[in-house]
C-alpha atoms as a PDB file:
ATOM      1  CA  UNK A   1      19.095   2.348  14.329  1.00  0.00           C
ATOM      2  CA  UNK A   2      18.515   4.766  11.578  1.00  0.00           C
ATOM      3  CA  UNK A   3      14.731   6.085  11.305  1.00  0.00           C
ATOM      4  CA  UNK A   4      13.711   6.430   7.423  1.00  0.00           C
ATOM      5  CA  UNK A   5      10.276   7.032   5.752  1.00  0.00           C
ATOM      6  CA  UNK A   6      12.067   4.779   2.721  1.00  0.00           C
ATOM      7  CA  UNK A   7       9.191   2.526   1.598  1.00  0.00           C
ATOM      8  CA  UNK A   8       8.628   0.645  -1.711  1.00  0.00           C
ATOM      9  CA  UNK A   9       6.049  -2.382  -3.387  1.00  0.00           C
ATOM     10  CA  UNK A  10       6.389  -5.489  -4.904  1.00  0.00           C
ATOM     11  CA  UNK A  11       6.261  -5.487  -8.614  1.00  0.00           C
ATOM     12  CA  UNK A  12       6.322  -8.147 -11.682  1.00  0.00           C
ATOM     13  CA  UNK A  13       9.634  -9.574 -11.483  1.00  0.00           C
ATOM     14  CA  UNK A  14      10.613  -6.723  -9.521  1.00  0.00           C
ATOM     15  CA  UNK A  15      10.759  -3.672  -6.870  1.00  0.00           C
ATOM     16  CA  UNK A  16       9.506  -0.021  -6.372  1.00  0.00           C
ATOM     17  CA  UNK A  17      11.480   1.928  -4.102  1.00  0.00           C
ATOM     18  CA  UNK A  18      10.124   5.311  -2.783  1.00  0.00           C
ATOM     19  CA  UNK A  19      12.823   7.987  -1.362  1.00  0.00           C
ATOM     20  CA  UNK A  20      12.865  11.119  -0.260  1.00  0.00           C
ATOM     21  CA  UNK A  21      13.836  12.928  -3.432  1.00  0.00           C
ATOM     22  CA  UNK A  22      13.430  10.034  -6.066  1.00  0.00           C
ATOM     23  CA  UNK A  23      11.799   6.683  -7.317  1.00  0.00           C
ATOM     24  CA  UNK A  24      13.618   3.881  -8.656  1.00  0.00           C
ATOM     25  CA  UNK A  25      11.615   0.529 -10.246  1.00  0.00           C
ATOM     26  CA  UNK A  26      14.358  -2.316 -10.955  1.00  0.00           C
ATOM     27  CA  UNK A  27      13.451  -5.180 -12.787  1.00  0.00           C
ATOM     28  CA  UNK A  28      15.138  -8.383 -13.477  1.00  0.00           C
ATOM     29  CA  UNK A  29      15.353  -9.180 -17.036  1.00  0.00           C
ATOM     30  CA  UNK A  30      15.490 -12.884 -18.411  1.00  0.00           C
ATOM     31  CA  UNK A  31      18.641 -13.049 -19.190  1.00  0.00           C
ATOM     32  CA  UNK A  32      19.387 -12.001 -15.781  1.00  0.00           C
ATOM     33  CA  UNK A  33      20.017  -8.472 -15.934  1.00  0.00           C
ATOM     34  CA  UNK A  34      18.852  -5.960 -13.884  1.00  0.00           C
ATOM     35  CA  UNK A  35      17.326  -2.515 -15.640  1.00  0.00           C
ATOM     36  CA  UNK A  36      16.469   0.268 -13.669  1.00  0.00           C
ATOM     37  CA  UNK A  37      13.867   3.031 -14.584  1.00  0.00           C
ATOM     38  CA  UNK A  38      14.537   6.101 -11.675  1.00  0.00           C
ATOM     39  CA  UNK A  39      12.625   9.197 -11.836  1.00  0.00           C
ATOM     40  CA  UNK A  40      12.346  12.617  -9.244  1.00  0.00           C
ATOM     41  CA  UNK A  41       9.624  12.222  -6.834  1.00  0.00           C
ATOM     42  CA  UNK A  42       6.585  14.469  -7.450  1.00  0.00           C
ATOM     43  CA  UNK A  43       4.152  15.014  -4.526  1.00  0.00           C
ATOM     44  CA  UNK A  44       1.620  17.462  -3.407  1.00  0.00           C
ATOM     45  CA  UNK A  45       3.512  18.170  -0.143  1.00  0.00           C
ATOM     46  CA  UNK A  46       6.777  18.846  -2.254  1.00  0.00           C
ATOM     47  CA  UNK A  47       5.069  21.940  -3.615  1.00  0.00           C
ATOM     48  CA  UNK A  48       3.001  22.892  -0.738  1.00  0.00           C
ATOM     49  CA  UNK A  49       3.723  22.769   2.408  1.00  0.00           C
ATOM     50  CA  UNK A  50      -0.185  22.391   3.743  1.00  0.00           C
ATOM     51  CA  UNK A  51      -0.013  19.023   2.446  1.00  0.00           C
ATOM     52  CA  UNK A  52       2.997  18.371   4.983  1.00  0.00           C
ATOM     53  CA  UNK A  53       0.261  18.830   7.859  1.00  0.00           C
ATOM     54  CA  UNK A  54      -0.730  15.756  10.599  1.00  0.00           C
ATOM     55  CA  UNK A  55      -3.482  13.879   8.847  1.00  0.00           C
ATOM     56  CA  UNK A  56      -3.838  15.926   5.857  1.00  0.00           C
ATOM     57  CA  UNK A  57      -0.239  14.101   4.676  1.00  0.00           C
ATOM     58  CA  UNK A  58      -1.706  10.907   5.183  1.00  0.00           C
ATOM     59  CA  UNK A  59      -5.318  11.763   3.665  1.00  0.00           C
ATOM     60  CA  UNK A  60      -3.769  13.089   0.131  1.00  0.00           C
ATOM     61  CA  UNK A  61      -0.939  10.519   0.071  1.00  0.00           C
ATOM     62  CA  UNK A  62      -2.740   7.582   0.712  1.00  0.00           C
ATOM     63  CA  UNK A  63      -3.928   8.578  -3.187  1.00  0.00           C
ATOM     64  CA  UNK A  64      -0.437   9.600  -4.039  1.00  0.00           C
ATOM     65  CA  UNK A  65       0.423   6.060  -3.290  1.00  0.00           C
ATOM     66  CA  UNK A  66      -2.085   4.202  -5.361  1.00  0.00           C
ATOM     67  CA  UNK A  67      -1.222   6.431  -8.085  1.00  0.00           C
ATOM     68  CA  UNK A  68       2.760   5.948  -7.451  1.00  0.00           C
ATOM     69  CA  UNK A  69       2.214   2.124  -7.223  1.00  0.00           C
ATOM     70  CA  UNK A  70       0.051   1.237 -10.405  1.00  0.00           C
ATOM     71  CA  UNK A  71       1.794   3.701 -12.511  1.00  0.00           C
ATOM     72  CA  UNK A  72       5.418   1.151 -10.988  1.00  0.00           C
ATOM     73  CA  UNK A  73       2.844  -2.117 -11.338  1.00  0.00           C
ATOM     74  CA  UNK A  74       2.293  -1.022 -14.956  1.00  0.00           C
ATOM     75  CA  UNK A  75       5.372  -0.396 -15.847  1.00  0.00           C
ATOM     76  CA  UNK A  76       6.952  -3.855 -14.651  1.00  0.00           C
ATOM     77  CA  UNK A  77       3.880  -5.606 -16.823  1.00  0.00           C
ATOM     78  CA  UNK A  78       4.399  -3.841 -19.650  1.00  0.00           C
ATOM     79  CA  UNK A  79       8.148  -4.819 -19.570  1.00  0.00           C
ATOM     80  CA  UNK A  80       7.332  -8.758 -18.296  1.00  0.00           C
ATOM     81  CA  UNK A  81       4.718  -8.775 -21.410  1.00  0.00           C
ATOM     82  CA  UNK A  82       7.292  -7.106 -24.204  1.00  0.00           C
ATOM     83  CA  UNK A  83      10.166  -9.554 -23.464  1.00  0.00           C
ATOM     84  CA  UNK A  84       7.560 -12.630 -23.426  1.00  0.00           C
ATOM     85  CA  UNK A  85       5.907 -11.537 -26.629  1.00  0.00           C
ATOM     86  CA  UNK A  86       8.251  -9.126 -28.029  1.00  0.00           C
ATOM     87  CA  UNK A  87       6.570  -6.364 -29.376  1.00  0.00           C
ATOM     88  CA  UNK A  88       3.876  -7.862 -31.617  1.00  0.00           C
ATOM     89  CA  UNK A  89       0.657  -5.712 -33.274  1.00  0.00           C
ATOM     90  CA  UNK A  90      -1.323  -3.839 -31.184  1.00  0.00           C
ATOM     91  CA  UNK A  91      -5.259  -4.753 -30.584  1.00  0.00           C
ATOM     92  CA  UNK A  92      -7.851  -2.875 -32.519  1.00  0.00           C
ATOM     93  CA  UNK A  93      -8.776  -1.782 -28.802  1.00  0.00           C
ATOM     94  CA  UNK A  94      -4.833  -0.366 -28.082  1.00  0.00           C
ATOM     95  CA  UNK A  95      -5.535   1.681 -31.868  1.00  0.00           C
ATOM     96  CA  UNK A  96      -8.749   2.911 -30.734  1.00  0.00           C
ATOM     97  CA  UNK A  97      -7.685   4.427 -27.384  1.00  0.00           C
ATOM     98  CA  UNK A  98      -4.162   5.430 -28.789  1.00  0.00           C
ATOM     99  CA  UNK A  99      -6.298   7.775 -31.234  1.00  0.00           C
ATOM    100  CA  UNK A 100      -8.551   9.181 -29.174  1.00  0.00           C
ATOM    101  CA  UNK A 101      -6.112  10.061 -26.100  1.00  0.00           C
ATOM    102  CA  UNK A 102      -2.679   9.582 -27.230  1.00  0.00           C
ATOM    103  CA  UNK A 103       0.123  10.419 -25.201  1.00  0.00           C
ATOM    104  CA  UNK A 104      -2.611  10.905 -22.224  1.00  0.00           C
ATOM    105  CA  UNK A 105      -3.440   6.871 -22.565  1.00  0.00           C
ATOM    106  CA  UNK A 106      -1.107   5.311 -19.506  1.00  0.00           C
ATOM    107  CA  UNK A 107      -2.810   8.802 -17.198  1.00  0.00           C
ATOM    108  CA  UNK A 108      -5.942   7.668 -18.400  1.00  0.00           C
ATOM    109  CA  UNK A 109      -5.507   3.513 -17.547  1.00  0.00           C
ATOM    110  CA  UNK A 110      -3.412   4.675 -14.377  1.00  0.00           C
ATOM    111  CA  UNK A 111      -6.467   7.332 -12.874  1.00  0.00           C
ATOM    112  CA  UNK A 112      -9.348   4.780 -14.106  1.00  0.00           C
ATOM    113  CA  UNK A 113      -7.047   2.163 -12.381  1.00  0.00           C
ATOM    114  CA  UNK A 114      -6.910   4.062  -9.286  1.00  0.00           C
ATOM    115  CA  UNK A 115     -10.848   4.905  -9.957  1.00  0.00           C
ATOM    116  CA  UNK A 116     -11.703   1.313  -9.822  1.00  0.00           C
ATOM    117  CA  UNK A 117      -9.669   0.110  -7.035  1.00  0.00           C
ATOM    118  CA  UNK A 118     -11.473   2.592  -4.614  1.00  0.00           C
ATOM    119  CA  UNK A 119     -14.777   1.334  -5.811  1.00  0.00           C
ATOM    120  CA  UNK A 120     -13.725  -1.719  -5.029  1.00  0.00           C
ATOM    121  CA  UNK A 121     -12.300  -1.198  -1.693  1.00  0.00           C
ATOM    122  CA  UNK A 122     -14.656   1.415  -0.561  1.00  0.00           C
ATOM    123  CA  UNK A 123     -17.611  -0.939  -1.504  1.00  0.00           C
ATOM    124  CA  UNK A 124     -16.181  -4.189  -0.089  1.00  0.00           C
ATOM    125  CA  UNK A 125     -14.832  -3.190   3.055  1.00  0.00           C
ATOM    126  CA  UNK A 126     -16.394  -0.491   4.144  1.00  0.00           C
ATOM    127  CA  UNK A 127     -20.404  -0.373   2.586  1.00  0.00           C
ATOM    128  CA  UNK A 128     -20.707  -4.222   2.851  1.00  0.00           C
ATOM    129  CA  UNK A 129     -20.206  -3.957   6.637  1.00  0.00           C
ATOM    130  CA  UNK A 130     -22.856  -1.275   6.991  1.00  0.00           C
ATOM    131  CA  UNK A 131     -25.229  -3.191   5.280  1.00  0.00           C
ATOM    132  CA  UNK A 132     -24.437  -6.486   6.942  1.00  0.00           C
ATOM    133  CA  UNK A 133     -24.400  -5.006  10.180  1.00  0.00           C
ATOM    134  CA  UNK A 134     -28.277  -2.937   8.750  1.00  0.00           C
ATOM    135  CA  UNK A 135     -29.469  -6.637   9.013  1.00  0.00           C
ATOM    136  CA  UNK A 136     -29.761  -7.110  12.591  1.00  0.00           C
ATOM    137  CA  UNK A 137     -32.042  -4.356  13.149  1.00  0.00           C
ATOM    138  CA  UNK A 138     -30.682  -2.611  15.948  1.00  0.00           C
ATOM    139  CA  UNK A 139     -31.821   1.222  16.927  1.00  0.00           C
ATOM    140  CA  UNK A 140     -28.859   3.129  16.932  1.00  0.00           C
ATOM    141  CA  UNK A 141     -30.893   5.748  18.954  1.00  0.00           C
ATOM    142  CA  UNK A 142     -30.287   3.153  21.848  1.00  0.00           C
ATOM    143  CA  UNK A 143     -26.511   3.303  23.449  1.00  0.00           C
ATOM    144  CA  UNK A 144     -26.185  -0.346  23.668  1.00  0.00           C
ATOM    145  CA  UNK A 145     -27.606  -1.200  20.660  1.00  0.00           C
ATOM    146  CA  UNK A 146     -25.233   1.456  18.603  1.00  0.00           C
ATOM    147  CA  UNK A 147     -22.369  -0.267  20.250  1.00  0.00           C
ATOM    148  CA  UNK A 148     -23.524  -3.652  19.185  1.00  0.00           C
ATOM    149  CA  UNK A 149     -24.070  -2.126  15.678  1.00  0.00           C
ATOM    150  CA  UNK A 150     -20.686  -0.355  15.218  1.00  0.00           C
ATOM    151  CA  UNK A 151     -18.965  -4.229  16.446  1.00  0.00           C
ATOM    152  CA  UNK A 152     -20.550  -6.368  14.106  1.00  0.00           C
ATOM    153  CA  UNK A 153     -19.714  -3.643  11.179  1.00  0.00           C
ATOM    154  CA  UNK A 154     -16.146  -3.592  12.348  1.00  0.00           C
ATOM    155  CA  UNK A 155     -15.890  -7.493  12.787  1.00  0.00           C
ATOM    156  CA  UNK A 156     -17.459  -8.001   9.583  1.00  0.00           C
ATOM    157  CA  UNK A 157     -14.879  -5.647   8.184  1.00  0.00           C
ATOM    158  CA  UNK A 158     -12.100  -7.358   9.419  1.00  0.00           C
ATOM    159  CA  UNK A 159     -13.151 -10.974   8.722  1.00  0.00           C
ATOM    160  CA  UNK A 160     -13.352  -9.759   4.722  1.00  0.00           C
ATOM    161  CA  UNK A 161      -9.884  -8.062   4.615  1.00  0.00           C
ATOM    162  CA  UNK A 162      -8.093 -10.971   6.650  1.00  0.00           C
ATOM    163  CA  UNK A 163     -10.311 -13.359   4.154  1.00  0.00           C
ATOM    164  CA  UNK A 164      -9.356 -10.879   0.842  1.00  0.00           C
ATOM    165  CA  UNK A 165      -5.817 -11.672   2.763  1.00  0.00           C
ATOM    166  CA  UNK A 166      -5.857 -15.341   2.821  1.00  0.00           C
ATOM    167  CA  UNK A 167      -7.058 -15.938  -0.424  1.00  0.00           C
ATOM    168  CA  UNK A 168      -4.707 -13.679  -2.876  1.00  0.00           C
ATOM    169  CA  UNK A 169      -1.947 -14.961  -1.165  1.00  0.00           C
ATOM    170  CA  UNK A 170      -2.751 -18.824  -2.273  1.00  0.00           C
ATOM    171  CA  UNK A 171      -2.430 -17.480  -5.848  1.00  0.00           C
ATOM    172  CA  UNK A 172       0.351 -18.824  -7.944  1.00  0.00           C
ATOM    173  CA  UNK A 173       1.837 -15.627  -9.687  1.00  0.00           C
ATOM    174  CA  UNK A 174       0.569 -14.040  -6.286  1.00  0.00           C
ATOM    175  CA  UNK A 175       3.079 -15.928  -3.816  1.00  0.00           C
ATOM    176  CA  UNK A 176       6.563 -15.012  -6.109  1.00  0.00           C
ATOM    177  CA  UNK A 177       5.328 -10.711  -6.321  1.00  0.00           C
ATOM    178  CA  UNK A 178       5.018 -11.606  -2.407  1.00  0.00           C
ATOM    179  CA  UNK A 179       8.667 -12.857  -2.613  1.00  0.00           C
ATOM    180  CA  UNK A 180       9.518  -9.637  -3.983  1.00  0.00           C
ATOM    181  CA  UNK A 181       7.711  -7.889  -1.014  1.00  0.00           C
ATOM    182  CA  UNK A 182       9.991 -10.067   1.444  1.00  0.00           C
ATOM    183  CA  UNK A 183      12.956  -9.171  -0.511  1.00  0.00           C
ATOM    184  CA  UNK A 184      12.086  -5.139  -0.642  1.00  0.00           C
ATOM    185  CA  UNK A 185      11.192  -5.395   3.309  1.00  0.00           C
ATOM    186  CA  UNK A 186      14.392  -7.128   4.576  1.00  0.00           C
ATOM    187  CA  UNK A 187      16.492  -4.723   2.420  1.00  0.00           C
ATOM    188  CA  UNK A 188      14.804  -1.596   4.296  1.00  0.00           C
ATOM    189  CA  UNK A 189      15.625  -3.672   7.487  1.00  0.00           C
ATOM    190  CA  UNK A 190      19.303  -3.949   6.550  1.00  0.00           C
ATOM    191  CA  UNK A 191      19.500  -0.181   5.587  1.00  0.00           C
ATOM    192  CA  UNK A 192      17.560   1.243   8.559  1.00  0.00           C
ATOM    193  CA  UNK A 193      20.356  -0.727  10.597  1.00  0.00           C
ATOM    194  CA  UNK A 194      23.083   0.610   8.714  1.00  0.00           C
ATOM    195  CA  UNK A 195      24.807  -2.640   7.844  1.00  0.00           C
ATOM    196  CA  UNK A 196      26.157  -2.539   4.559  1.00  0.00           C
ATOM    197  CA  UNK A 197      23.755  -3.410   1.640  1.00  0.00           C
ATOM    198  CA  UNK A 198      24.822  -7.110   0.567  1.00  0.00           C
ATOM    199  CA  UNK A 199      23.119 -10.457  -0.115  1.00  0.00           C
ATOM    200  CA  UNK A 200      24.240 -11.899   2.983  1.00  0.00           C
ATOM    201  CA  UNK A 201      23.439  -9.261   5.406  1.00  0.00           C
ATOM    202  CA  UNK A 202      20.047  -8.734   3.877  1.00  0.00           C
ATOM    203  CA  UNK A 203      19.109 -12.273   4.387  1.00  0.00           C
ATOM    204  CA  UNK A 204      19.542 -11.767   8.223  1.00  0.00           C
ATOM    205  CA  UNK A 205      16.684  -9.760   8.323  1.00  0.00           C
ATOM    206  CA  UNK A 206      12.927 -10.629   8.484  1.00  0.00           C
ATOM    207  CA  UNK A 207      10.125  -9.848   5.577  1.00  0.00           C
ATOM    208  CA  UNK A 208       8.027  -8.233   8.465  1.00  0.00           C
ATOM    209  CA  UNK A 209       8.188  -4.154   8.799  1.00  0.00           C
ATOM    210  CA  UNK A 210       6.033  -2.164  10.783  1.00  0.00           C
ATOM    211  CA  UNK A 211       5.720   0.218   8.284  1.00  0.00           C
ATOM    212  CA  UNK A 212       4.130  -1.897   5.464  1.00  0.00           C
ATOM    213  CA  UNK A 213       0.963  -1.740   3.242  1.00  0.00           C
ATOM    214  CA  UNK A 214      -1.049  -4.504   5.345  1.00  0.00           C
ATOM    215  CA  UNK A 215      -0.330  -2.992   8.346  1.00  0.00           C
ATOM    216  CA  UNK A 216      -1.644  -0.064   7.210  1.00  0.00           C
ATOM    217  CA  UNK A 217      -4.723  -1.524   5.863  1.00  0.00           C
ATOM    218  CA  UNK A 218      -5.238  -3.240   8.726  1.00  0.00           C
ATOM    219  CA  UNK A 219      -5.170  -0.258  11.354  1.00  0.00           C
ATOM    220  CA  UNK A 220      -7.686   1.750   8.573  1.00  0.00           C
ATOM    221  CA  UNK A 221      -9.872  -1.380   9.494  1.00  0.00           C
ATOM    222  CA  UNK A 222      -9.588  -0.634  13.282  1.00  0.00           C
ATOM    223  CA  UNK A 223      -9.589   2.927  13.043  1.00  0.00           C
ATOM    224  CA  UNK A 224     -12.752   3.065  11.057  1.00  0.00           C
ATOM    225  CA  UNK A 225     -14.678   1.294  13.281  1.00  0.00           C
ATOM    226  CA  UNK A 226     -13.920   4.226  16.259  1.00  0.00           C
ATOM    227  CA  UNK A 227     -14.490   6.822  13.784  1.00  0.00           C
ATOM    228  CA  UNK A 228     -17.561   5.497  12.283  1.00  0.00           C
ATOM    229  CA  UNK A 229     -18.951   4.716  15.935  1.00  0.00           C
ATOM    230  CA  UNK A 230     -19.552   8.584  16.370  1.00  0.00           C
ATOM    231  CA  UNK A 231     -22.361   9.188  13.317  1.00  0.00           C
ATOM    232  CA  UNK A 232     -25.481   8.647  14.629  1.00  0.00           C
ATOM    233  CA  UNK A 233     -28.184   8.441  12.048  1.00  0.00           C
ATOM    234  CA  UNK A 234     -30.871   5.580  11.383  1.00  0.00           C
ATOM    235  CA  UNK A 235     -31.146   6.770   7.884  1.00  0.00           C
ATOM    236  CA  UNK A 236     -28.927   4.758   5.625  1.00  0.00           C
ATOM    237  CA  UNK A 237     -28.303   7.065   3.010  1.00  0.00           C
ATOM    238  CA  UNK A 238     -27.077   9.546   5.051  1.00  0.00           C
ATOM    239  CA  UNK A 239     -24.913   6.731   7.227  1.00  0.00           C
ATOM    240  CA  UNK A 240     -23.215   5.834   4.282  1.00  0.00           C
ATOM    241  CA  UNK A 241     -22.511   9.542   3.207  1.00  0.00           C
ATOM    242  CA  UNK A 242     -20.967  10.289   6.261  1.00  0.00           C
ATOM    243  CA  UNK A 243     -18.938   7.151   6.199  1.00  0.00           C
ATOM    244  CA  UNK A 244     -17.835   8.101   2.639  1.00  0.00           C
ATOM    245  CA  UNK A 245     -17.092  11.820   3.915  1.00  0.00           C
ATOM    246  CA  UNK A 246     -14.646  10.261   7.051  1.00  0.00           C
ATOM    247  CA  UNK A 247     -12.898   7.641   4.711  1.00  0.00           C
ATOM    248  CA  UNK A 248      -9.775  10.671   4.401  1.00  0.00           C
ATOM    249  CA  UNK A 249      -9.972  11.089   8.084  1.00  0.00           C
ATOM    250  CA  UNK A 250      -9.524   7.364   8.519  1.00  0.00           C
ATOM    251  CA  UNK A 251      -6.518   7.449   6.189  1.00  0.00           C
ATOM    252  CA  UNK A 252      -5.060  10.357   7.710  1.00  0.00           C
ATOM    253  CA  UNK A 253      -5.185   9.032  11.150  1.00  0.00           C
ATOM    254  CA  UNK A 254      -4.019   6.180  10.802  1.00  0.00           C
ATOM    255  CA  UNK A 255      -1.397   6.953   8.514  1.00  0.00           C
ATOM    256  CA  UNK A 256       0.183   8.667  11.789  1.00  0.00           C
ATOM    257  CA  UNK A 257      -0.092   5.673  13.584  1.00  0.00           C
ATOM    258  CA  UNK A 258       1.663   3.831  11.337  1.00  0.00           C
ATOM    259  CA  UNK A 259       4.342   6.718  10.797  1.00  0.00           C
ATOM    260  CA  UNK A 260       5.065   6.951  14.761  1.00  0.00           C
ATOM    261  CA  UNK A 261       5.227   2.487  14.976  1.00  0.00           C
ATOM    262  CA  UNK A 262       7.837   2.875  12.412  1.00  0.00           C
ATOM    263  CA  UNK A 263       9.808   5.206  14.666  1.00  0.00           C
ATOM    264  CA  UNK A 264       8.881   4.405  18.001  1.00  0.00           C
ATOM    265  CA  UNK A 265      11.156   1.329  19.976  1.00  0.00           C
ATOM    266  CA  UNK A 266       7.714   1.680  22.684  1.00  0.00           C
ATOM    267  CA  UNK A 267       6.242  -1.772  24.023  1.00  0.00           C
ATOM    268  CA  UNK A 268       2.694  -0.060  22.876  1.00  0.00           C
ATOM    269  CA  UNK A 269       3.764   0.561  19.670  1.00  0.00           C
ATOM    270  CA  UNK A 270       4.749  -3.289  19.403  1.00  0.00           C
ATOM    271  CA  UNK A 271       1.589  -4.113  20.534  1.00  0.00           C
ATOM    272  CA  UNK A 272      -0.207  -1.855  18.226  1.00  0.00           C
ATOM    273  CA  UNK A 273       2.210  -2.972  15.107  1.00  0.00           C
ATOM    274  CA  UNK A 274       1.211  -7.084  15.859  1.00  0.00           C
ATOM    275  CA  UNK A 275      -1.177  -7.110  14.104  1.00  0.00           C
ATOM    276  CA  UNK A 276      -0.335  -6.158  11.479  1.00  0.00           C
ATOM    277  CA  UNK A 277       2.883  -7.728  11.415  1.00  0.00           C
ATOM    278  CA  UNK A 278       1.123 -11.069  11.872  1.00  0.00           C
ATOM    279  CA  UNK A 279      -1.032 -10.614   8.305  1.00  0.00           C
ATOM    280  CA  UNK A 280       2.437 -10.499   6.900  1.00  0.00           C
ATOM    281  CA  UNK A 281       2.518 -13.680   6.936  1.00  0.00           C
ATOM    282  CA  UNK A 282       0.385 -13.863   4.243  1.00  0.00           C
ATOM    283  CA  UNK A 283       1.704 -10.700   1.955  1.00  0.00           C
ATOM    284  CA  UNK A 284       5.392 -11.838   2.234  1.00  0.00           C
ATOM    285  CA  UNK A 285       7.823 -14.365   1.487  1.00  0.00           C
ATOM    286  CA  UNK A 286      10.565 -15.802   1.756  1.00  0.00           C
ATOM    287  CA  UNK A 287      12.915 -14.625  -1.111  1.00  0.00           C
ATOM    288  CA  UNK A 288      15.927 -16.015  -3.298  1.00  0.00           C
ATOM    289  CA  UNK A 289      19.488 -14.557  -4.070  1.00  0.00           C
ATOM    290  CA  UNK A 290      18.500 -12.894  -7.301  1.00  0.00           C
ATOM    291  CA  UNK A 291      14.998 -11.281  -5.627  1.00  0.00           C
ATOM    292  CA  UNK A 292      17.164  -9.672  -2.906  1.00  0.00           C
ATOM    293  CA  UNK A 293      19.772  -8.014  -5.520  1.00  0.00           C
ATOM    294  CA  UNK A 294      16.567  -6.591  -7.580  1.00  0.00           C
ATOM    295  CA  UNK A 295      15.371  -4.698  -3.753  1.00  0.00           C
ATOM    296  CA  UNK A 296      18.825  -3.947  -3.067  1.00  0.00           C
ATOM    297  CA  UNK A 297      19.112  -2.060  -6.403  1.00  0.00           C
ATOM    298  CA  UNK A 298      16.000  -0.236  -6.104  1.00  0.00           C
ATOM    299  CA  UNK A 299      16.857   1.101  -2.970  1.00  0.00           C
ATOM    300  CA  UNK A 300      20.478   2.041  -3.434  1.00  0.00           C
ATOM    301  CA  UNK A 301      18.845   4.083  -6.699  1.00  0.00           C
ATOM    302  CA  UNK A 302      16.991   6.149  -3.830  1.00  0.00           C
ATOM    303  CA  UNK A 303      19.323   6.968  -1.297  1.00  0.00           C
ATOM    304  CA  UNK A 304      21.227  10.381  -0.474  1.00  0.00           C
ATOM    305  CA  UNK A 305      24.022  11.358   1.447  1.00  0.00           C
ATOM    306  CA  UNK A 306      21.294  13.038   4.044  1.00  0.00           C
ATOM    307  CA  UNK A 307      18.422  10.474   3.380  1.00  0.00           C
ATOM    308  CA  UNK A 308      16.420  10.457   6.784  1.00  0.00           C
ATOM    309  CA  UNK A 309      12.492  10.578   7.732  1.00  0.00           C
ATOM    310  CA  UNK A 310      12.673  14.544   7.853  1.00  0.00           C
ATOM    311  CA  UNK A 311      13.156  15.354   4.138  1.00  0.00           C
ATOM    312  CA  UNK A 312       9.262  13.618   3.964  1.00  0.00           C
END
């Protein structure tokens, strides 16, 4: 079985593939055709090799990533919204911010983007905890009762990503970019096998990979609450500083986790993968025919003669 880094996301009527050298976004048009948008791969680690270091990989792409995928997100919305409206007069709000960045205006939506989601993420899932778990009153100063503290935080933690989980993946226009995630997940499946790239062989595989988004998120979840157990501190300020400081550390860590599962054949790699691979249930779907030709183009757009894990 052939061991890749290949990875990709769902998009609007479409798929992101990430290679080693490249990026390819194809997206199925309305009449049925599929248009793809492929560009080189730019990264941090490409230029230096620091950022090729255990942890430190993890800790700078994790950002990488959420750059990569709203800049692909964006760029299958744009293209959903021009062929349902055609290209129609821009807002007085589209004129404003045209003239006072320009060509800078999709880096400026993309970084605020970016800017916005970690607010979000950070605040929700990782301050909400702390605060939650503040309520009980326990004296971290006590053994026990830092224990106790550092379980409810990570329960509470895990209850609101499973419920953030649950509930986007009842949404409508939700459930068919999750059919899209299926499709780009079973393709990746039929590649890393080496059967040939078709339709039918695709659709053998499952929408579950070890190496997915959720089950990432999901081991940040469980890996926070070890790393957060070691800051000792009653103050709050300075608890949530610290747990601001460690958030790359969390990333970093388990980003290797989550690199080895999708390499390792191990019975504790399974175990530690389940998870994960059980939230999928939520984040993917079942796709159609014309879904698994979109994933199948993305990826063939990405691959080399020598693509393999090492060129990452």
């Amino acid at each position: 079985m052939k061991k890749t880094s290949i990875g990709g996301e769902a998009l609007i009527e479409g798929v992101m593939m990430r290679g080693p050298d490249d990026i390819a976004i194809a997206i199925r048009k309305s009449d049925g055709e599929i248009i793809i948008d492929k560009k080189p791969l730019q990264t941090l680690a490409k230029k230096y090799k620091i950022f090729k270091l255990p942890i430190l990989r993890g800790a700078v792409g994790i950002f990488e990533s959420m750059i990569i995928g709203i800049r692909s997100l964006m760029y299958s919305a744009d293209f959903v919204d021009l062929e349902d409206d055609g290209e129609g007069e821009p807002s007085k709000l589209d004129r404003f911010l045209d003239r006072v960045f320009g060509d800078k205006i999709k880096d400026v939506v993309v970084y605020f983007s970016v800017f916005i989601s970690l607010i979000f993420s950070v605040g929700v899932f990782f301050l909400l905890p702390y605060f939650a778990a503040k309520l009980f009153n326990l004296d971290t100063n006590i053994p026990a009762q830092r224990i106790y503290f550092n379980l409810i935080e990570g329960v509470v933690r895990v209850a609101l990503f499973i419920a953030y989980i649950v509930l986007i993946s009842g949404l409508k226009d939700v459930r068919r970019v999750f059919e899209y995630h299926g499709a780009e997940h079973k393709t990746i499946h039929c590649y890393e096998n080496e059967v040939e790239l078709t339709v039918e062989n695709v659709k053998m595989y499952t929408t579950r990979h070890p190496r997915c988004g959720t089950a990432f998120l999901f081991v940040v979840m469980i890996i926070s609450i070890l790393v957060f157990s070691l800051i000792f501190t009653e103050q709050a300020w300075m608890g949530i500083l610290l747990r601001l400081v460690l958030i790359p550390l969390v990333a970093g860590i388990s980003y290797e986790i989550i690199k080895f599962a999708g390499r390792s054949d191990s019975w504790i790699m399974s175990v530690v993968s389940w998870p994960g691979l059980a939230l999928q249930r939520f984040t993917t779907r079942e796709p159609d025919d014309s879904q698994i030709e979109v994933a199948i183009a993305a990826l063939k757009n990405v691959l080399t003669e020598d693509t393999n894990a090492d060129k990452w």
